[in-house]
N, C-alpha and C. Protein backbone atom coordinates (compact mmCIF):
# COMPACT_ATOMS: atom_id res chain seq x y z
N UNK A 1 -8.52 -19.09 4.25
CA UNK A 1 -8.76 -17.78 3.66
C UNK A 1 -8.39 -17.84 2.18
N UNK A 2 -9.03 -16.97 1.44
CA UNK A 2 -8.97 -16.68 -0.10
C UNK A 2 -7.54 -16.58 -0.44
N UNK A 3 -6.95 -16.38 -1.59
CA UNK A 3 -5.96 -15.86 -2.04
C UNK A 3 -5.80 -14.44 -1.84
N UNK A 4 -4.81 -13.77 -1.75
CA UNK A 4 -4.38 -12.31 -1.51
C UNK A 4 -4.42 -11.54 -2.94
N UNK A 5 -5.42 -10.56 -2.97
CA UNK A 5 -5.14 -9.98 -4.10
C UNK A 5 -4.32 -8.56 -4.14
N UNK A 6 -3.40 -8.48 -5.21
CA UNK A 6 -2.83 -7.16 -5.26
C UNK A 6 -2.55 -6.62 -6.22
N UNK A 7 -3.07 -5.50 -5.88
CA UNK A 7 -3.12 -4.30 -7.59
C UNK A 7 -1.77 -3.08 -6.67
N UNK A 8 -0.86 -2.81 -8.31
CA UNK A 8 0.05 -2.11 -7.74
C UNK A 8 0.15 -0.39 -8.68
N UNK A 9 0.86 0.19 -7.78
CA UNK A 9 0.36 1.76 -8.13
C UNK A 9 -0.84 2.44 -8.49
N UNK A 10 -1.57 2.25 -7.51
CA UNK A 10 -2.85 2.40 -7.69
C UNK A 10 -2.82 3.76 -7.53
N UNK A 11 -3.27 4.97 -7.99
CA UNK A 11 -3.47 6.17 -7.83
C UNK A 11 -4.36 6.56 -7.03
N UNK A 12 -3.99 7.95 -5.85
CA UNK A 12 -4.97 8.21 -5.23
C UNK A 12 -4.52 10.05 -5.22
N UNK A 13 -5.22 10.59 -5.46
CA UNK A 13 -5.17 11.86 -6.13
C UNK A 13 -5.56 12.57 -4.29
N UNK A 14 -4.73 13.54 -4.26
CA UNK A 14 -5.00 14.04 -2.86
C UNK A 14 -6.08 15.86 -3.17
N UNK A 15 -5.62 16.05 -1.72
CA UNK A 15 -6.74 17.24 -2.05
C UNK A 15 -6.32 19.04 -3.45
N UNK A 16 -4.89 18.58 -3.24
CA UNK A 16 -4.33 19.64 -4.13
C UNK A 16 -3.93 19.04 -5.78
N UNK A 17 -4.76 18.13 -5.99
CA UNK A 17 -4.54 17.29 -7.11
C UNK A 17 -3.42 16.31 -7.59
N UNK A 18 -2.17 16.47 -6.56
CA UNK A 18 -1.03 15.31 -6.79
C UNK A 18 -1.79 14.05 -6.49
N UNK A 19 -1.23 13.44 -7.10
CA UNK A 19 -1.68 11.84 -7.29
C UNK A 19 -0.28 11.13 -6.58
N UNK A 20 -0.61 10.23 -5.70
CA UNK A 20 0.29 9.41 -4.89
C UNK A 20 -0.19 8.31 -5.46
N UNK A 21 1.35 7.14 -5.51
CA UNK A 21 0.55 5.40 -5.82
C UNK A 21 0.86 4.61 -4.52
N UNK A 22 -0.03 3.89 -4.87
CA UNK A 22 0.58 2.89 -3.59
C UNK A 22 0.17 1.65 -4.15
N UNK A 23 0.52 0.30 -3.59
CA UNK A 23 0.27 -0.85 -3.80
C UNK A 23 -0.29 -1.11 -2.98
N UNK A 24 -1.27 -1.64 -3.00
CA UNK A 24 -2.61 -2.34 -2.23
C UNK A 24 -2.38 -4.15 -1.97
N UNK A 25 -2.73 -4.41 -0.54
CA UNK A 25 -2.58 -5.77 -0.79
C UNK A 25 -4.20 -6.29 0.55
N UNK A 26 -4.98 -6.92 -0.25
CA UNK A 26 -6.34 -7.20 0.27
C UNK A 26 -6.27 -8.27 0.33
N UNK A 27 -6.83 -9.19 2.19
CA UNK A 27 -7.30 -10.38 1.82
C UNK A 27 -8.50 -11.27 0.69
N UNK A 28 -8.32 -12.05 0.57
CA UNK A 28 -9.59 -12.53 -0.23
C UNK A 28 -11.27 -12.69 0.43
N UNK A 29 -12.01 -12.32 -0.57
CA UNK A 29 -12.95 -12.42 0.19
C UNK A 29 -14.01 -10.90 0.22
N UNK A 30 -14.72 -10.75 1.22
CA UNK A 30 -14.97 -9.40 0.97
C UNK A 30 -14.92 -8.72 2.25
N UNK A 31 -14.75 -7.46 2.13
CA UNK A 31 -14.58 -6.34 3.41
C UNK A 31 -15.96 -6.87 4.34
N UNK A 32 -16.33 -5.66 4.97
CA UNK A 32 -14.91 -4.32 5.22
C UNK A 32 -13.47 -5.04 6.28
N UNK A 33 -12.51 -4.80 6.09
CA UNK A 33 -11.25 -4.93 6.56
C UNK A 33 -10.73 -3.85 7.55
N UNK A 34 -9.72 -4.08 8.77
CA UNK A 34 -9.19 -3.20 9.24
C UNK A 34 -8.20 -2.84 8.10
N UNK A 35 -7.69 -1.38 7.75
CA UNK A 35 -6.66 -1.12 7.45
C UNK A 35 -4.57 -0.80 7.79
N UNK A 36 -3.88 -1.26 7.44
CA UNK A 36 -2.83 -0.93 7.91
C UNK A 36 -2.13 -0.07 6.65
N UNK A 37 -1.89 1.51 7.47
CA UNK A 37 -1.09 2.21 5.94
C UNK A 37 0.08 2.52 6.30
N UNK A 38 0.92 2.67 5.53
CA UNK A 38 2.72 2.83 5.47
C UNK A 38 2.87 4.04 4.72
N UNK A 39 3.37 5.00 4.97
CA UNK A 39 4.03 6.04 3.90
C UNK A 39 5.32 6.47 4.04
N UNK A 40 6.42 6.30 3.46
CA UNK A 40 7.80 5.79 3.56
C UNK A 40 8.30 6.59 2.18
N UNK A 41 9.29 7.45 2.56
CA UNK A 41 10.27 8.09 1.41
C UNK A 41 11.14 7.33 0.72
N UNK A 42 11.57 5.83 1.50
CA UNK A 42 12.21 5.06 0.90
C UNK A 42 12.06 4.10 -0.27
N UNK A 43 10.76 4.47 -0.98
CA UNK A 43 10.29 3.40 -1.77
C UNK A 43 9.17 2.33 -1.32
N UNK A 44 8.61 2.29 -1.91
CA UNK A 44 7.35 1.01 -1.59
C UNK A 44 7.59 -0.25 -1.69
N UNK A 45 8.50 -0.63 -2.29
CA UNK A 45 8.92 -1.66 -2.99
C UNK A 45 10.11 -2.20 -2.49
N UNK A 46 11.25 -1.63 -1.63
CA UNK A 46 11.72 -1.70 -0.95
C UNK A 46 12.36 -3.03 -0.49
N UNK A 47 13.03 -3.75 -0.56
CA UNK A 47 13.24 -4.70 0.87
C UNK A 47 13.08 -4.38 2.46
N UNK A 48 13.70 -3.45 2.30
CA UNK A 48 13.88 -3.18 4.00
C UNK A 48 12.21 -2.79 4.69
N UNK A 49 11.11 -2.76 4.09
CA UNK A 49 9.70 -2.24 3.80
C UNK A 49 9.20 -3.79 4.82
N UNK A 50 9.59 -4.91 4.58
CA UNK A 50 8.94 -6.19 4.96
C UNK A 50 9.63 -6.30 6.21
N UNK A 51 10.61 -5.63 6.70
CA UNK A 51 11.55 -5.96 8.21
C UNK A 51 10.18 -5.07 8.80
N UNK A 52 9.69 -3.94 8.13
CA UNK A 52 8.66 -3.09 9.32
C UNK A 52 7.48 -3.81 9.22
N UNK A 53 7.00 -4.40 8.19
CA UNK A 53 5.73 -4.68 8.03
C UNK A 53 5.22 -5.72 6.57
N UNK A 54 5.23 -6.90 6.79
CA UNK A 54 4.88 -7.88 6.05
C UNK A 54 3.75 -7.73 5.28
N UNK A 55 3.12 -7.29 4.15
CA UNK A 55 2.26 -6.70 3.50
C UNK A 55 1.64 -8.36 3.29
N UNK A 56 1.94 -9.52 2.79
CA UNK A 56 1.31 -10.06 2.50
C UNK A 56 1.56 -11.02 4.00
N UNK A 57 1.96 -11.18 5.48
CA UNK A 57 1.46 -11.40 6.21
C UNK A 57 0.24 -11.11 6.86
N UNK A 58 0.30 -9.80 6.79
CA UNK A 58 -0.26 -9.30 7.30
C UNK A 58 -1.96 -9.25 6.66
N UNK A 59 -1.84 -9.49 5.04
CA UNK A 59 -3.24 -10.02 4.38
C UNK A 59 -3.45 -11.35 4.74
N UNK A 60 -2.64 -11.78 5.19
CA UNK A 60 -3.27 -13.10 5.52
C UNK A 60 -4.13 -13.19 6.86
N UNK A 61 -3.75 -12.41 7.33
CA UNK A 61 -4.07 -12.35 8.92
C UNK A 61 -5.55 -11.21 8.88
N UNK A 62 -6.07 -11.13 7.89
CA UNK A 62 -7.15 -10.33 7.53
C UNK A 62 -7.06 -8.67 7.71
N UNK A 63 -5.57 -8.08 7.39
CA UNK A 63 -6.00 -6.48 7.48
C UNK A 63 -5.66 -6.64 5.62
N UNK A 64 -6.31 -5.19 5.47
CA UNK A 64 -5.86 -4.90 4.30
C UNK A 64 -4.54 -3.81 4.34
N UNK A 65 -3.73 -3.85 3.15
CA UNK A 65 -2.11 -3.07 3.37
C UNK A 65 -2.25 -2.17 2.26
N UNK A 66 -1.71 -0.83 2.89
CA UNK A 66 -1.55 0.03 1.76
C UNK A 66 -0.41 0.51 2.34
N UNK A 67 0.86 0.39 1.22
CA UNK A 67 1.57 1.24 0.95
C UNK A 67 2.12 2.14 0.12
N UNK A 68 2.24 3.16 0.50
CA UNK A 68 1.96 4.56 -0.04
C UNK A 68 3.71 5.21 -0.43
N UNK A 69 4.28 5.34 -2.03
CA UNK A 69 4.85 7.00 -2.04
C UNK A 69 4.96 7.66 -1.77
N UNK A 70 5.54 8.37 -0.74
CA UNK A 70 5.07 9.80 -0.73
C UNK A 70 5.48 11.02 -1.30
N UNK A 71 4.66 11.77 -0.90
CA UNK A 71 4.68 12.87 -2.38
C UNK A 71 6.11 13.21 -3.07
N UNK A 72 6.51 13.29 -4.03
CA UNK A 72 7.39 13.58 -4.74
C UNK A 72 8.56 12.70 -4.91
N UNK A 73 8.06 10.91 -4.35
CA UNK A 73 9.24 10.42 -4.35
C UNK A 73 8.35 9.32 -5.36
N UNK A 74 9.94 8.65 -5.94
CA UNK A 74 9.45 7.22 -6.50
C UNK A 74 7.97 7.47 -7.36
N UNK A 75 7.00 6.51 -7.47
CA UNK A 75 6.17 6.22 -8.35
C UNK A 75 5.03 7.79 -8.12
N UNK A 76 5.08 8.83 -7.20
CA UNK A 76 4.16 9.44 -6.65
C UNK A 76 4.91 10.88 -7.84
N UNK A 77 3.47 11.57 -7.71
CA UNK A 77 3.61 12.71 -8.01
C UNK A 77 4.11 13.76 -7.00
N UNK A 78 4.35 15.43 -7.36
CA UNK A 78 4.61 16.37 -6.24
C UNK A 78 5.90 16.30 -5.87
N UNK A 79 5.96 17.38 -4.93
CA UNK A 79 7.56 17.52 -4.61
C UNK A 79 7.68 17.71 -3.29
C-alpha cells in the first residue's frame, strides 16, 4: 500500500457555521474508503487518543481516520 497521507486541522464548518478541525489520516491511493470518526473533548492530538484507536494503523489497514475537536474545545470553534 501507498504511503499514508495526512493533512491536519482541516476545517469543517457545521450547520450553524462553527467550524470544527480535525486531522485526517487517508490511505494512499484512491477512495472511496470506509471511514472511522473519533470526536473526543480530550484533544486530537492526544496520547491517550492511539490506546482507543491507531489513526495511522488503522490507514494502513485501508480505512480512512478522522479525528475531530469538538465544538468549543482545543483547535475547534463554539462553545
Amino acid at each position: 500500500m501507498a504511503e499514508i497521507q495526512i493533512e491536519v486541522d482541516l476545517p469543517a464548518q457545521m450547520s450553524d457555521g462553527t467550524v470544527l478541525r480535525a486531522d485526517v489520516y487517508r490511505p494512499g491511493g484512491t477512495g472511496p474508503w470506509p471511514v472511522l470518526l473519533s470526536r473526543l473533548p480530550y484533544g486530537k492530538q492526544t496520547p491517550m487518543m492511539t490506546v482507543m484507536l491507531d489513526p495511522l494503523a488503522a490507514a494502513r489497514r485501508g480505512f480512512m481516520v478522522v479525528i475531530q475537536d469538538t465544538r468549543g474545545r482545543f483547535a475547534s470553534e463554539g462553545e
